[in-house]
PDB file of N, CA and C in Angstrom:
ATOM      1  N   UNK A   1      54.366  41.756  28.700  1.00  0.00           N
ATOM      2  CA  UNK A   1      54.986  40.644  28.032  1.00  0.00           C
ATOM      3  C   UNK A   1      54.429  40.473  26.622  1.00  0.00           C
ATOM      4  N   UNK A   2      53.195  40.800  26.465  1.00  0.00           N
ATOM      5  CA  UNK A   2      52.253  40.780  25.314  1.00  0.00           C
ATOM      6  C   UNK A   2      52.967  41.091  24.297  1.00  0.00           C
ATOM      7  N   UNK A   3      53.615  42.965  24.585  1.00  0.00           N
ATOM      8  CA  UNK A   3      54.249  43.739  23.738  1.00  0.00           C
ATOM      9  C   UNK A   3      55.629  43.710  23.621  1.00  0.00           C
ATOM     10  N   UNK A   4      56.123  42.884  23.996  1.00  0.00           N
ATOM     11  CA  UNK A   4      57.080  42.339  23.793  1.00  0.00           C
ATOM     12  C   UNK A   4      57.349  41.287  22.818  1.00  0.00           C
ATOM     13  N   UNK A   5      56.521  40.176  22.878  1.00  0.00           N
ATOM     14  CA  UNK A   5      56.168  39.711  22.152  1.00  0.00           C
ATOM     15  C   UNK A   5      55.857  39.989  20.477  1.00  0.00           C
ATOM     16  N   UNK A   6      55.074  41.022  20.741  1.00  0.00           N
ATOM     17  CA  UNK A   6      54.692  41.577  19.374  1.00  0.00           C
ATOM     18  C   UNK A   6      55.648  42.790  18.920  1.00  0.00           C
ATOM     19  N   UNK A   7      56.654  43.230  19.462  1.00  0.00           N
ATOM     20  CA  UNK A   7      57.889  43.757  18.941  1.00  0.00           C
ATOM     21  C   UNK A   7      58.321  42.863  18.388  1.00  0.00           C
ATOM     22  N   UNK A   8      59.104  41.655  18.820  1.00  0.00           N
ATOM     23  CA  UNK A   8      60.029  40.802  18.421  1.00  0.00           C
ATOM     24  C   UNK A   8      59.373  40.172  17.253  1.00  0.00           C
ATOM     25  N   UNK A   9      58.155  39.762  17.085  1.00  0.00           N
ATOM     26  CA  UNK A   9      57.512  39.393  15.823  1.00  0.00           C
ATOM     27  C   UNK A   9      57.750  40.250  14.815  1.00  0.00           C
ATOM     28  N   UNK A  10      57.502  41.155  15.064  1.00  0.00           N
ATOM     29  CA  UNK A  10      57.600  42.228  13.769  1.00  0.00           C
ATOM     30  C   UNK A  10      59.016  42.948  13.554  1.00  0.00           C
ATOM     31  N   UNK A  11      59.886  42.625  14.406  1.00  0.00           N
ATOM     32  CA  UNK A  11      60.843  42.537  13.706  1.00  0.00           C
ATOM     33  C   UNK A  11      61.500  41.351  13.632  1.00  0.00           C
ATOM     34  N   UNK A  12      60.875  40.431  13.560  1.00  0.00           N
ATOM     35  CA  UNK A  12      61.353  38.724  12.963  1.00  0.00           C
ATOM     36  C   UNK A  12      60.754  38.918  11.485  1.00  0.00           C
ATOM     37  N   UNK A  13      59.451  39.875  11.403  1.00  0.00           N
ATOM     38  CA  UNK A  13      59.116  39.898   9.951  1.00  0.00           C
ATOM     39  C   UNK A  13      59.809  40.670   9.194  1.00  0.00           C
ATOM     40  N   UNK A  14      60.063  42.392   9.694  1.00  0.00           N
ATOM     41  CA  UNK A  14      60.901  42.859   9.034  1.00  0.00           C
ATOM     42  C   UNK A  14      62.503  42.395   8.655  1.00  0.00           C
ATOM     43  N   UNK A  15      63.071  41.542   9.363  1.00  0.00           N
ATOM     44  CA  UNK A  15      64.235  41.109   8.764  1.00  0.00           C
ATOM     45  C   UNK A  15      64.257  39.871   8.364  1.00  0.00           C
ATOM     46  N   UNK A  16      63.215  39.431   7.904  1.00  0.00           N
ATOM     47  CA  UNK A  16      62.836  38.185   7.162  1.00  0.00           C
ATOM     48  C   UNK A  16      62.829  38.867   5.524  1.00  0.00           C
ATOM     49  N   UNK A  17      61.789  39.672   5.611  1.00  0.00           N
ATOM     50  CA  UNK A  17      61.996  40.641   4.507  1.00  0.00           C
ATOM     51  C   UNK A  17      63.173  41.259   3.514  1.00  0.00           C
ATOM     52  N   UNK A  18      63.747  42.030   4.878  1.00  0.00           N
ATOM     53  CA  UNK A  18      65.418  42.250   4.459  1.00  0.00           C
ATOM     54  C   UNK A  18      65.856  41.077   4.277  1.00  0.00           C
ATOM     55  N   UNK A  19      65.973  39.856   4.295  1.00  0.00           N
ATOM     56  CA  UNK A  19      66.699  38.832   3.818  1.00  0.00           C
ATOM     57  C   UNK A  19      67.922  38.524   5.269  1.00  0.00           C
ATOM     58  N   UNK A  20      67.536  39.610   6.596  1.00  0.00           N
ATOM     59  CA  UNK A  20      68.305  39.143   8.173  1.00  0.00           C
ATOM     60  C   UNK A  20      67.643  37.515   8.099  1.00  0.00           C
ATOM     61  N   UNK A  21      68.241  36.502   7.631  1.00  0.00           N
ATOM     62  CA  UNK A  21      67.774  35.110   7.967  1.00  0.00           C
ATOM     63  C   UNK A  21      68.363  34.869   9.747  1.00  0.00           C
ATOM     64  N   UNK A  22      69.281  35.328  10.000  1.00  0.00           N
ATOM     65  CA  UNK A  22      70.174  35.345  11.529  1.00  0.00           C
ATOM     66  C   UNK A  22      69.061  35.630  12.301  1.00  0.00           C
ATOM     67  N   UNK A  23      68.697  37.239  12.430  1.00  0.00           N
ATOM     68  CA  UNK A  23      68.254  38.022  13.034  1.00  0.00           C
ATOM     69  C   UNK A  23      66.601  37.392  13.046  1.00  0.00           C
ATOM     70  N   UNK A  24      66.335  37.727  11.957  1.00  0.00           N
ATOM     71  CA  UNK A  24      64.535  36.528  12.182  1.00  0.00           C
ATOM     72  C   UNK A  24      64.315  35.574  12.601  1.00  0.00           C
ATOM     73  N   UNK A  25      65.594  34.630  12.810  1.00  0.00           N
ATOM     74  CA  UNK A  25      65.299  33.424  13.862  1.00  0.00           C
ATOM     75  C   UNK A  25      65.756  33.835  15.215  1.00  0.00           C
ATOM     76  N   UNK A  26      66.670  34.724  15.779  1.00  0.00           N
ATOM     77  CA  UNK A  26      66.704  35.090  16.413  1.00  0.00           C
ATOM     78  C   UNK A  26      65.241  35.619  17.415  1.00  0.00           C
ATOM     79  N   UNK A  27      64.903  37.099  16.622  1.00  0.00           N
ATOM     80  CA  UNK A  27      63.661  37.506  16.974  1.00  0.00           C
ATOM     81  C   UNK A  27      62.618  36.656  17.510  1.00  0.00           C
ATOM     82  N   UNK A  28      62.305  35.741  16.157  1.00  0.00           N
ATOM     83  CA  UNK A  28      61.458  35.075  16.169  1.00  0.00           C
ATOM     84  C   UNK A  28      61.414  33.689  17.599  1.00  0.00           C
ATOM     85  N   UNK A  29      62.699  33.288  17.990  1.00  0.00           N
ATOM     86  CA  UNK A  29      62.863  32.871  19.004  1.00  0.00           C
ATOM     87  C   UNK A  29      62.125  33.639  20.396  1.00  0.00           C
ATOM     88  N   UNK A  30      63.026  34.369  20.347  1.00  0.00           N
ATOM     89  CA  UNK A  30      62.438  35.786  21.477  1.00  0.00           C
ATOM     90  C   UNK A  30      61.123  35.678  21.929  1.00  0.00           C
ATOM     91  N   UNK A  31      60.159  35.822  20.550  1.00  0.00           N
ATOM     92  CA  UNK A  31      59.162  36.327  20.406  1.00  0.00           C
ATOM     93  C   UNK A  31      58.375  35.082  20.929  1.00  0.00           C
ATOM     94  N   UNK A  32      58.565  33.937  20.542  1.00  0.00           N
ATOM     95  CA  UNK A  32      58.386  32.591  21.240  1.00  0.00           C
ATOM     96  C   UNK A  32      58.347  32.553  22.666  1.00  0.00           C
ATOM     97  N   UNK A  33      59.354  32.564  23.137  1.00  0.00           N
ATOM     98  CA  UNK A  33      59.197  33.040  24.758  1.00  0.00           C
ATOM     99  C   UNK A  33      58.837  33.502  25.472  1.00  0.00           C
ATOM    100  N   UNK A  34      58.960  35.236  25.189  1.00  0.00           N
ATOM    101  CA  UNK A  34      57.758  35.998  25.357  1.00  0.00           C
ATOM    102  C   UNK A  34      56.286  35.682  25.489  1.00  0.00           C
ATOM    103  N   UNK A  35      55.653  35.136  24.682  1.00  0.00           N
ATOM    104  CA  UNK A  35      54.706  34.774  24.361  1.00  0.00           C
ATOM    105  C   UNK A  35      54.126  33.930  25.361  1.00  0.00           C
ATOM    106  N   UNK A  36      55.286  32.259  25.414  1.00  0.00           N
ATOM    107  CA  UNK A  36      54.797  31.498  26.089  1.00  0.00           C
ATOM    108  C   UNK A  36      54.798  32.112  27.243  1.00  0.00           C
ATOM    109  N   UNK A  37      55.712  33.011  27.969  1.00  0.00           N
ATOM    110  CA  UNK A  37      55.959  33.115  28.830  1.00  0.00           C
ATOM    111  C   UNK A  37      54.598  34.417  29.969  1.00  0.00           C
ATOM    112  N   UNK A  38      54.522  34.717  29.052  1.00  0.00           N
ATOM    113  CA  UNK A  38      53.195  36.085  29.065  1.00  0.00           C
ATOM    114  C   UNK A  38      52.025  35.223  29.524  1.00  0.00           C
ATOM    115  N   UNK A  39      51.850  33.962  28.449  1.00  0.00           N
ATOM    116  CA  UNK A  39      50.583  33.341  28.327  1.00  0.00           C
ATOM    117  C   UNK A  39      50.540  32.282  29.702  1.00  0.00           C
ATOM    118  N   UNK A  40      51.887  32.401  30.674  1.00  0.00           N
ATOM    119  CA  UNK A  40      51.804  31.282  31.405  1.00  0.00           C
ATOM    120  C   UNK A  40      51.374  32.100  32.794  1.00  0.00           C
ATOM    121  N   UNK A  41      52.020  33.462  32.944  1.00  0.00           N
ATOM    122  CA  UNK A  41      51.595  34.249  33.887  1.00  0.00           C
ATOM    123  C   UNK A  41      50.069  34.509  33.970  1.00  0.00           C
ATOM    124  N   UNK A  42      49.982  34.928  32.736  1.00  0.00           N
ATOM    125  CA  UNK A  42      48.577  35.130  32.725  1.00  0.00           C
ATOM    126  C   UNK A  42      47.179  34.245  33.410  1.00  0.00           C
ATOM    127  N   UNK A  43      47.835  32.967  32.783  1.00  0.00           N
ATOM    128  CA  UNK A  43      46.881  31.703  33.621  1.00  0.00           C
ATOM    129  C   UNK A  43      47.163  31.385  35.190  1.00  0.00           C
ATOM    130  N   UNK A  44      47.971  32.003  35.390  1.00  0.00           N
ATOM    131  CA  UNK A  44      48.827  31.807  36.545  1.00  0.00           C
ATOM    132  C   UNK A  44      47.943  32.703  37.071  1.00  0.00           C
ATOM    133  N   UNK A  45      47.891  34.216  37.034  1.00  0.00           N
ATOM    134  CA  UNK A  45      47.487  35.125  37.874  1.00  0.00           C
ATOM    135  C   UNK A  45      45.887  34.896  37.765  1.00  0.00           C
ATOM    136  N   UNK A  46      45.155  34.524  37.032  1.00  0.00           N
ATOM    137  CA  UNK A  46      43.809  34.102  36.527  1.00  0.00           C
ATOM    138  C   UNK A  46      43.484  33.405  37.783  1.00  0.00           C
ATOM    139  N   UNK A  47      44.049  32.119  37.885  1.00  0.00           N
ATOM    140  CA  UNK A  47      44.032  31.182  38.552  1.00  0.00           C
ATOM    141  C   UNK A  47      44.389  31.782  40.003  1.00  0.00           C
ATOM    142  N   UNK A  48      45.130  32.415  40.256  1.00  0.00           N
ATOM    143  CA  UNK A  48      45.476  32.720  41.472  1.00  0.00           C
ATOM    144  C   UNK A  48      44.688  34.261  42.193  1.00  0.00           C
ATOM    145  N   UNK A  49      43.417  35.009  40.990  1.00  0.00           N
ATOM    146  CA  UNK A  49      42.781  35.986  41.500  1.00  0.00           C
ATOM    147  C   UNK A  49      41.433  35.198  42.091  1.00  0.00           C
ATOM    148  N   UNK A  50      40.743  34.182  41.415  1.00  0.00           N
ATOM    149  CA  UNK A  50      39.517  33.702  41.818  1.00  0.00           C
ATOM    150  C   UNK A  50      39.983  32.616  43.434  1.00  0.00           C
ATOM    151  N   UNK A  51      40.501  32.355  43.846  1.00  0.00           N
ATOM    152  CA  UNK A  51      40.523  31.928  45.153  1.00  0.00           C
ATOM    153  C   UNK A  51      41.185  33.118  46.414  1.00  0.00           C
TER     154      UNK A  51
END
């Protein structure tokens, strides 16, 4: 999920660059989700290896 994350960032940057204003909020959405979504498993499985 991590790298997922960090795809969609970098291409939220590269078409921020190109002047994709669509596509970088797009991405950049994505990349949002990803993220949270990575970071929620993660605490999740954390939490659920020590018991």
């Amino acid at each position: 999920m991590f790298r997922w994350a960090i795809i969609f960032a970098v291409i939220a940057l590269i078409a921020s660059l190109f002047g994709f204003s669509g596509i970088a909020g797009v991405s950049k959405s994505f990349a949002y989700i990803f993220l949270v979504v990575a970071v929620i498993l993660f605490i999740f499985g954390f939490i659920s290896r020590k018991t």
